[in-house]
PDB file of N, CA and C in Angstrom:
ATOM      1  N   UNK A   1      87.350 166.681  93.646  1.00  0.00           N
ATOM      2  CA  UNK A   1      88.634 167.317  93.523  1.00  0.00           C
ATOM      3  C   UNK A   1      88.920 167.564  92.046  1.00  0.00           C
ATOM      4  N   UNK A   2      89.275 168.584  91.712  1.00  0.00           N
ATOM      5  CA  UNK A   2      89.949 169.263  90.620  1.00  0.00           C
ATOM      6  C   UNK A   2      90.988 169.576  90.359  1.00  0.00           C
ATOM      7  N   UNK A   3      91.836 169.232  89.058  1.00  0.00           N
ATOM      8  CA  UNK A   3      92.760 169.546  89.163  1.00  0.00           C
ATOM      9  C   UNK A   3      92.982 171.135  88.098  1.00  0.00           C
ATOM     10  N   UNK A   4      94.285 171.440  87.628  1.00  0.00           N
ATOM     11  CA  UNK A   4      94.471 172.998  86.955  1.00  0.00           C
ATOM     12  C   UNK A   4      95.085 172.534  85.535  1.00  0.00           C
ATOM     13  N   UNK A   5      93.867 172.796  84.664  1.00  0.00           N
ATOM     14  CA  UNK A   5      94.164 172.556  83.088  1.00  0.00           C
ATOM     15  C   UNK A   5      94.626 174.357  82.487  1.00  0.00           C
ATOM     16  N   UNK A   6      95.474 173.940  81.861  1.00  0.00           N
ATOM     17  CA  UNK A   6      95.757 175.167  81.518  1.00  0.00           C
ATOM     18  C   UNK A   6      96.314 174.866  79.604  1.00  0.00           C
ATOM     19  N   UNK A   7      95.433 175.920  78.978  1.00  0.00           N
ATOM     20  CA  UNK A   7      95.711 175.687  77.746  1.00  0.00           C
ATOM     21  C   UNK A   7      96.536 177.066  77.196  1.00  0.00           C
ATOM     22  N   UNK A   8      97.643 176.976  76.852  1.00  0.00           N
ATOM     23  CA  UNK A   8      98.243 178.486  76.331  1.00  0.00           C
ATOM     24  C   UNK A   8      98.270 178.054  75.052  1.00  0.00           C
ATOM     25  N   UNK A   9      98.049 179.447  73.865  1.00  0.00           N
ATOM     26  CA  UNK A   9      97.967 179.165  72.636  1.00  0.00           C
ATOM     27  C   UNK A   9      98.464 180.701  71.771  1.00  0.00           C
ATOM     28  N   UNK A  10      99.285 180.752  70.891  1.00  0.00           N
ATOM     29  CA  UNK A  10      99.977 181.669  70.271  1.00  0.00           C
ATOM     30  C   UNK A  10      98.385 182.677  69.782  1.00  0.00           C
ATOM     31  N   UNK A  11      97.687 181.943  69.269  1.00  0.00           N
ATOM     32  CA  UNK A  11      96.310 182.542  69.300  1.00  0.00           C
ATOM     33  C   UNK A  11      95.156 183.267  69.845  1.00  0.00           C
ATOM     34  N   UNK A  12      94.221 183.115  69.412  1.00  0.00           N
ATOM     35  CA  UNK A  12      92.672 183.277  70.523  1.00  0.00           C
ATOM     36  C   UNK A  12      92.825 182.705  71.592  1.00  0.00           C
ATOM     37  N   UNK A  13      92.361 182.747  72.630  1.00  0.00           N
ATOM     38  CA  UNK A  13      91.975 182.123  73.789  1.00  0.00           C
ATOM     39  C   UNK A  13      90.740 181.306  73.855  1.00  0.00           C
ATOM     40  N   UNK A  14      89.894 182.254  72.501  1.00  0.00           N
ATOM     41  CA  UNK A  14      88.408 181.813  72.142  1.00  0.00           C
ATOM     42  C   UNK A  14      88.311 180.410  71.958  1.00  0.00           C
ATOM     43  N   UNK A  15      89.256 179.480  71.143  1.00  0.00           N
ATOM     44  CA  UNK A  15      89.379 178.517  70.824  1.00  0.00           C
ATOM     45  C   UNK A  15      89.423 177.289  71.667  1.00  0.00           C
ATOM     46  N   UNK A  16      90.029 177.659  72.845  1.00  0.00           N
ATOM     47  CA  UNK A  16      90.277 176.931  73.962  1.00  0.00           C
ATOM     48  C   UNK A  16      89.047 177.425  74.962  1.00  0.00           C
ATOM     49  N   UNK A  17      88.656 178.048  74.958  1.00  0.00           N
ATOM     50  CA  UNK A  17      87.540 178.693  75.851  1.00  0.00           C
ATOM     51  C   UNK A  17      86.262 177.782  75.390  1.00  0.00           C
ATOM     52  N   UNK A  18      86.140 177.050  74.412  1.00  0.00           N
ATOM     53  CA  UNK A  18      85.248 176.482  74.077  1.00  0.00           C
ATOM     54  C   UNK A  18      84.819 175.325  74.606  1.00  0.00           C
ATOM     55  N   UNK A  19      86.079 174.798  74.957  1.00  0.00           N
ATOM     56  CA  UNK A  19      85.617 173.465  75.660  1.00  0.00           C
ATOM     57  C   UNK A  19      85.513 173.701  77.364  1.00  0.00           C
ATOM     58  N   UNK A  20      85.556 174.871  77.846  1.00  0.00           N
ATOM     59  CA  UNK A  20      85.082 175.301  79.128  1.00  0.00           C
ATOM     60  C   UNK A  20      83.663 174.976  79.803  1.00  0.00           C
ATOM     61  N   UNK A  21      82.869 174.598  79.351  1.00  0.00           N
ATOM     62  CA  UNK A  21      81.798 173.582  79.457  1.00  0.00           C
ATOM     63  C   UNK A  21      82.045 172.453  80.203  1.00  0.00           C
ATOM     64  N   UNK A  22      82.957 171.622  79.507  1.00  0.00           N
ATOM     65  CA  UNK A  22      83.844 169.944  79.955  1.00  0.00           C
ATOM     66  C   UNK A  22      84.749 170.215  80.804  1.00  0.00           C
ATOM     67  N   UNK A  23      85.422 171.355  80.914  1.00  0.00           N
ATOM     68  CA  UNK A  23      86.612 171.266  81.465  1.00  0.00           C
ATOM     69  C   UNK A  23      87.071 172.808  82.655  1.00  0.00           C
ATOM     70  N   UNK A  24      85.746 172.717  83.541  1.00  0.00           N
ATOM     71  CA  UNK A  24      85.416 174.164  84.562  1.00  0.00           C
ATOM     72  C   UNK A  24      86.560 174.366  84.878  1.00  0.00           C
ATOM     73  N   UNK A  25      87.725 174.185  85.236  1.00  0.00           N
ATOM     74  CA  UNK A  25      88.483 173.970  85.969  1.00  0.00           C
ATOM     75  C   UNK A  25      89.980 174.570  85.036  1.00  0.00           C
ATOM     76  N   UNK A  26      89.706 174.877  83.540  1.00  0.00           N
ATOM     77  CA  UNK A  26      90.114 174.952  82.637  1.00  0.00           C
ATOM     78  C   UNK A  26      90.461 177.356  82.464  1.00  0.00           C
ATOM     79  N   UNK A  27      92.478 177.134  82.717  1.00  0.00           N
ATOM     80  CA  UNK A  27      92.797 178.328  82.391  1.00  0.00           C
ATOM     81  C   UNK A  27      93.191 178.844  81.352  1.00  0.00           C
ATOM     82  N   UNK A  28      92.388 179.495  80.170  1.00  0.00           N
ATOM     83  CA  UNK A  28      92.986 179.732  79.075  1.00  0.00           C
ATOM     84  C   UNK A  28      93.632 180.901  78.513  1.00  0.00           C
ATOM     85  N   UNK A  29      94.889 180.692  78.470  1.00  0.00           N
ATOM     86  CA  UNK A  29      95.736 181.715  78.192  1.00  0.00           C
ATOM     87  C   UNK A  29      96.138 181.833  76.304  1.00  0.00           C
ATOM     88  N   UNK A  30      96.024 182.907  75.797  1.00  0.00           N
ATOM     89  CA  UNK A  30      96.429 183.511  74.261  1.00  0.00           C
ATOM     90  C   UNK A  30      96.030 184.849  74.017  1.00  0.00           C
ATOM     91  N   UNK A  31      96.890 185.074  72.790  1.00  0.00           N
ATOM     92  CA  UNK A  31      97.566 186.541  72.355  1.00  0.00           C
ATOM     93  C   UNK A  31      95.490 186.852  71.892  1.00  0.00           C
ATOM     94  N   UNK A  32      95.064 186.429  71.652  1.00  0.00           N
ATOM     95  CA  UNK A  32      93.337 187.331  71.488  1.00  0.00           C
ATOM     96  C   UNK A  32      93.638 188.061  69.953  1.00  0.00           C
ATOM     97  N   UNK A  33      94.284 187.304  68.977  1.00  0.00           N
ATOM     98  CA  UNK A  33      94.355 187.790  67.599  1.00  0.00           C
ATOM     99  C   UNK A  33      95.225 189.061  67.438  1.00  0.00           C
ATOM    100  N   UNK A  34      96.061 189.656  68.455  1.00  0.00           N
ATOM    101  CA  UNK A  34      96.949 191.089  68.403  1.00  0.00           C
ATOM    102  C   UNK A  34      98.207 190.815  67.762  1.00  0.00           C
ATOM    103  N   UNK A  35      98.306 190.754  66.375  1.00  0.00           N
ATOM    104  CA  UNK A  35      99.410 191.167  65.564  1.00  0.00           C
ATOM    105  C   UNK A  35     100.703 191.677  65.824  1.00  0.00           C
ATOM    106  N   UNK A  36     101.752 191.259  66.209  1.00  0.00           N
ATOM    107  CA  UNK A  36     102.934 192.276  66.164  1.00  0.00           C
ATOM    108  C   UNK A  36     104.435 191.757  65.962  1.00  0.00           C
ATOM    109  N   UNK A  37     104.910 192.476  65.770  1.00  0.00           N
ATOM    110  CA  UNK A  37     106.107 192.284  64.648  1.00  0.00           C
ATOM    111  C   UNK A  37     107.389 191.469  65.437  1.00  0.00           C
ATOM    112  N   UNK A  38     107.337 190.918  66.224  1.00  0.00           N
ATOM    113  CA  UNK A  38     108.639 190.667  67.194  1.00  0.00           C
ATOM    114  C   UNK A  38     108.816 188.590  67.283  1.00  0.00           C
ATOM    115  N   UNK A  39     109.813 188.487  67.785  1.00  0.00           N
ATOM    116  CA  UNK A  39     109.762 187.277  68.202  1.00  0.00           C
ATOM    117  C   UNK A  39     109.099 186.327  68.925  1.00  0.00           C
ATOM    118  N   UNK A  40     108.754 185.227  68.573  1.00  0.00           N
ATOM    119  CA  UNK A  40     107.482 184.734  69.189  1.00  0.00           C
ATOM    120  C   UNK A  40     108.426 184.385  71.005  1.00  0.00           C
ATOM    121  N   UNK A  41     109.237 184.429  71.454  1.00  0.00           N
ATOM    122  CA  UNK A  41     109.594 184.480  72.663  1.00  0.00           C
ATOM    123  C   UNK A  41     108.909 186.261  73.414  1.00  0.00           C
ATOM    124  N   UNK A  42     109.024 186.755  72.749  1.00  0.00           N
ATOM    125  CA  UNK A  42     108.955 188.170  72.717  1.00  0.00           C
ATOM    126  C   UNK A  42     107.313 188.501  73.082  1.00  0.00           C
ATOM    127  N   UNK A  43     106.539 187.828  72.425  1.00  0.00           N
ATOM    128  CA  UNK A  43     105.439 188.153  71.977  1.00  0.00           C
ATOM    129  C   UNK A  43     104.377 187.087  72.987  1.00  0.00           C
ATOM    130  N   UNK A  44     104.966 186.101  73.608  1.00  0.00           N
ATOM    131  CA  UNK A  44     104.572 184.942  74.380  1.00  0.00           C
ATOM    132  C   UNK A  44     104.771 185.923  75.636  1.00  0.00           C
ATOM    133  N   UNK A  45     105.976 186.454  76.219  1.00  0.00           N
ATOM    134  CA  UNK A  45     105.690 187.107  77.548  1.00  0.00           C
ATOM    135  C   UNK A  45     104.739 188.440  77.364  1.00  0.00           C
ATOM    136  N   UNK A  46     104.926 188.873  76.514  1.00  0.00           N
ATOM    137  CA  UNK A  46     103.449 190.252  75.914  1.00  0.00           C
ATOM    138  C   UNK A  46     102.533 190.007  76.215  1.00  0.00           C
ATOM    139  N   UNK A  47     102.106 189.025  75.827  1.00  0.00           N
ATOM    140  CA  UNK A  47     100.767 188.832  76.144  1.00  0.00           C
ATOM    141  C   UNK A  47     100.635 187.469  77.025  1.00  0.00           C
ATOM    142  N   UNK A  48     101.589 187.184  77.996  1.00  0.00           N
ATOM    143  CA  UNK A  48     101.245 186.410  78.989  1.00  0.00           C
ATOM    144  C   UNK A  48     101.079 184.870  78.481  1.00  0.00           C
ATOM    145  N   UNK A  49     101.487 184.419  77.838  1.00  0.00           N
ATOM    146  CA  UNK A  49     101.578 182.810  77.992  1.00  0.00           C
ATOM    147  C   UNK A  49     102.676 181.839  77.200  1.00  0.00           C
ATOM    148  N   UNK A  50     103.864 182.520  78.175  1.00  0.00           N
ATOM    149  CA  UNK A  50     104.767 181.960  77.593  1.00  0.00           C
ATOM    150  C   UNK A  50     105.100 181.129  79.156  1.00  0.00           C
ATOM    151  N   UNK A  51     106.134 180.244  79.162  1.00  0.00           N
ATOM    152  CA  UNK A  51     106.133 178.844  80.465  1.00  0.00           C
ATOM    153  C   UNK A  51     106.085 180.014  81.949  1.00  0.00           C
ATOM    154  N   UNK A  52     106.464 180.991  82.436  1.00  0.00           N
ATOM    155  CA  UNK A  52     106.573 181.155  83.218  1.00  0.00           C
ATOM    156  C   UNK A  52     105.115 181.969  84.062  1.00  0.00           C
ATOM    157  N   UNK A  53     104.395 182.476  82.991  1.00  0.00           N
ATOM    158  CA  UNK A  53     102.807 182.548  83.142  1.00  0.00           C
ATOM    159  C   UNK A  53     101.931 181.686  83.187  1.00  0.00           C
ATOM    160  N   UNK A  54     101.994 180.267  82.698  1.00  0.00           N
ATOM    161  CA  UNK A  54     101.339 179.082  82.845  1.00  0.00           C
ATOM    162  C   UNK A  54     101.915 178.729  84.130  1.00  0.00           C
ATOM    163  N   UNK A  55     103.126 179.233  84.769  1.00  0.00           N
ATOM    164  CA  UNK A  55     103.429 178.425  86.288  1.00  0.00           C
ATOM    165  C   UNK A  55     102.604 179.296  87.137  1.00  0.00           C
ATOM    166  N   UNK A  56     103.073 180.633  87.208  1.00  0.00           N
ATOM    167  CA  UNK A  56     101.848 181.329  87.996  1.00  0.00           C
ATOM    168  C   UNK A  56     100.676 181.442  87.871  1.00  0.00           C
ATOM    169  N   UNK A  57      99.976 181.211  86.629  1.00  0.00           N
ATOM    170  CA  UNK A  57      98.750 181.032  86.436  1.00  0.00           C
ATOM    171  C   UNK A  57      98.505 179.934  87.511  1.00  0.00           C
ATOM    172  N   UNK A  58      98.861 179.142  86.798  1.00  0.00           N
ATOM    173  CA  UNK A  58      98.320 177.355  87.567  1.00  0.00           C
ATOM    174  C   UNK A  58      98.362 177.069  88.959  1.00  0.00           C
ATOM    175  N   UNK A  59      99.650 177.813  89.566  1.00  0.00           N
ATOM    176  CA  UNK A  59     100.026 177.546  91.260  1.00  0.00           C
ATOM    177  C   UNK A  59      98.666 178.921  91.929  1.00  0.00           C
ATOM    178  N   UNK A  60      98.437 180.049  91.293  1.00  0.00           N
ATOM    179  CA  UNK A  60      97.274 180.976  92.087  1.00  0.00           C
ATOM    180  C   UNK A  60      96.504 179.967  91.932  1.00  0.00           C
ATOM    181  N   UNK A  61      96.098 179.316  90.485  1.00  0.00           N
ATOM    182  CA  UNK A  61      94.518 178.892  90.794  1.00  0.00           C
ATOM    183  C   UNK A  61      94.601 177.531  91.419  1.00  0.00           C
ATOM    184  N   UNK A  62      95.525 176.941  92.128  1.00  0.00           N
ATOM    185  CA  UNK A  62      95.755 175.546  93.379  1.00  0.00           C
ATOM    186  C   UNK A  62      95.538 176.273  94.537  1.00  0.00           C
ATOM    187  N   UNK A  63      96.436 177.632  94.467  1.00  0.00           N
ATOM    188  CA  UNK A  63      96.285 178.520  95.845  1.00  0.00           C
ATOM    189  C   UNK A  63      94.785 179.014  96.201  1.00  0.00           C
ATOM    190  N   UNK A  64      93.957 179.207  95.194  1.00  0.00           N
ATOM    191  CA  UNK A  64      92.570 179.751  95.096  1.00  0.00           C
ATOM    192  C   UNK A  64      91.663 178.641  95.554  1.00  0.00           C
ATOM    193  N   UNK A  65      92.085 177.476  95.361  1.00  0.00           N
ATOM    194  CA  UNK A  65      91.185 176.068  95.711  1.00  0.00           C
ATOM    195  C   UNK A  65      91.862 175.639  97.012  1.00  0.00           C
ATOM    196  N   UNK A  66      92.837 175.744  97.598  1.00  0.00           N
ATOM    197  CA  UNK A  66      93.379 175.308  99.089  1.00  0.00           C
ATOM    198  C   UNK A  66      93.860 174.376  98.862  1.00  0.00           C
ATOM    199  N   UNK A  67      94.988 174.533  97.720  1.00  0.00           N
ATOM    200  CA  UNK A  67      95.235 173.050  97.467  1.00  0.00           C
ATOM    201  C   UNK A  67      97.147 173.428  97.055  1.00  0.00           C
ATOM    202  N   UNK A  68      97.240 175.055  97.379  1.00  0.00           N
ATOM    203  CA  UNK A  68      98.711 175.156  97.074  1.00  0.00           C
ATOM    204  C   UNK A  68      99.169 175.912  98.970  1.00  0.00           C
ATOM    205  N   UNK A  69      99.996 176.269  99.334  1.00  0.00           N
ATOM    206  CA  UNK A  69     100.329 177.086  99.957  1.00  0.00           C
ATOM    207  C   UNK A  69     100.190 178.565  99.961  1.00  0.00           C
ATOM    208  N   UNK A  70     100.554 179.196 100.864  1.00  0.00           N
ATOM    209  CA  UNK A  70     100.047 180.666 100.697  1.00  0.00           C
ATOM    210  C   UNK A  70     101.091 181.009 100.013  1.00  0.00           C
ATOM    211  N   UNK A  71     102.023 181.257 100.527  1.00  0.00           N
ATOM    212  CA  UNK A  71     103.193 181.838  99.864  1.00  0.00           C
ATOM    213  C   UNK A  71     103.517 181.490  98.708  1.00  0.00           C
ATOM    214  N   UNK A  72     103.362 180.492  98.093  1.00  0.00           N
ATOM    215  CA  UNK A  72     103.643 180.019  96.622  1.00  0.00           C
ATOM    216  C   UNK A  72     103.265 181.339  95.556  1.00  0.00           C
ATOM    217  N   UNK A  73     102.135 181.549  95.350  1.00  0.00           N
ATOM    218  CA  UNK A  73     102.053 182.413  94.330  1.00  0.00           C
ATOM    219  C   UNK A  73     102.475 183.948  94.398  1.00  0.00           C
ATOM    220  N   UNK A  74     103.169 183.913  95.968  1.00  0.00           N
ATOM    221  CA  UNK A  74     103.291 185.597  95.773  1.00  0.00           C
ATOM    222  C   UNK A  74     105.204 185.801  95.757  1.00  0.00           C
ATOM    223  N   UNK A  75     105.409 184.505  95.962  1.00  0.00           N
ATOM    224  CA  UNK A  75     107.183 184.417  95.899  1.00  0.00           C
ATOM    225  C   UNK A  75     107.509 184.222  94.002  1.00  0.00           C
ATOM    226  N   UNK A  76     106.518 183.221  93.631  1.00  0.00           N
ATOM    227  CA  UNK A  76     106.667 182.928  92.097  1.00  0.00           C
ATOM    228  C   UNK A  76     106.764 184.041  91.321  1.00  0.00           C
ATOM    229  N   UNK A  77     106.042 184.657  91.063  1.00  0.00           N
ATOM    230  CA  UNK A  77     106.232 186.210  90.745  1.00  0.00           C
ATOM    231  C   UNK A  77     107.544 186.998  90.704  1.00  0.00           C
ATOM    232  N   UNK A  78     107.696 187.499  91.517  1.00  0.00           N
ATOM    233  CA  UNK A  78     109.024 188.187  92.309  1.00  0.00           C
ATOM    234  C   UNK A  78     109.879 187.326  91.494  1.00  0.00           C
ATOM    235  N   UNK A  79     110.346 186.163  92.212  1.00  0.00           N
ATOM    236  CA  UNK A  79     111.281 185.504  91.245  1.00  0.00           C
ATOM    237  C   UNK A  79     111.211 185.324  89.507  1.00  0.00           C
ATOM    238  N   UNK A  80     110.335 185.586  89.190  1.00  0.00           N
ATOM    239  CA  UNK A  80     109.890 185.250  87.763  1.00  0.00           C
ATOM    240  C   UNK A  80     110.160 186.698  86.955  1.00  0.00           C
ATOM    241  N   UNK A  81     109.942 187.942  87.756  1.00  0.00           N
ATOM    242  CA  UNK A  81     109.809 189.124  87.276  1.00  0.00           C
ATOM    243  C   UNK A  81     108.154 189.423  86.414  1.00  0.00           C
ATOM    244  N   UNK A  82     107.406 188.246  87.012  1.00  0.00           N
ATOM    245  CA  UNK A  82     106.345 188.562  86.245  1.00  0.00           C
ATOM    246  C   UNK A  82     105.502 189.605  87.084  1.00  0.00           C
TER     247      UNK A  82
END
């Protein structure tokens, strides 16, 4: 059994992708070095890993292993506006 590591980082993803070796099970979310001028609240939902993308991230990939409900990841969304 596995559980859902999830690393979000204002950064690369590359960085965290590294220890994907140790840690299969491991979702890594970051901006991939893209520059831009706005608020880091701003710039966290842009490119997907600000808290409410680490919840849907994490509940699909429980739903993907049979370990969340069906409906979980497609209600999270909707409510989230993601």
């Amino acid at each position: 059994m596995s559980d859902v590591v999830v690393a979000a980082s204002d950064n690369m993803r590359l960085v965290s992708d590294q220890i994907k070796t140790w840690v299969p099970q491991l979702i890594s979310l970051g901006t991939d070095g893209f520059g831009r001028s706005d608020t880091r609240e701003v710039l966290r939902d842009f490119f997907e890993v600000d808290s409410k993308h680490i919840v849907v991230s994490s509940l699909y990939t429980l739903y993907e292993d049979k370990k969340a409900v069906s409906y979980t990841h497609l209600t999270l969304p909707t409510i989230y506006s993601v």
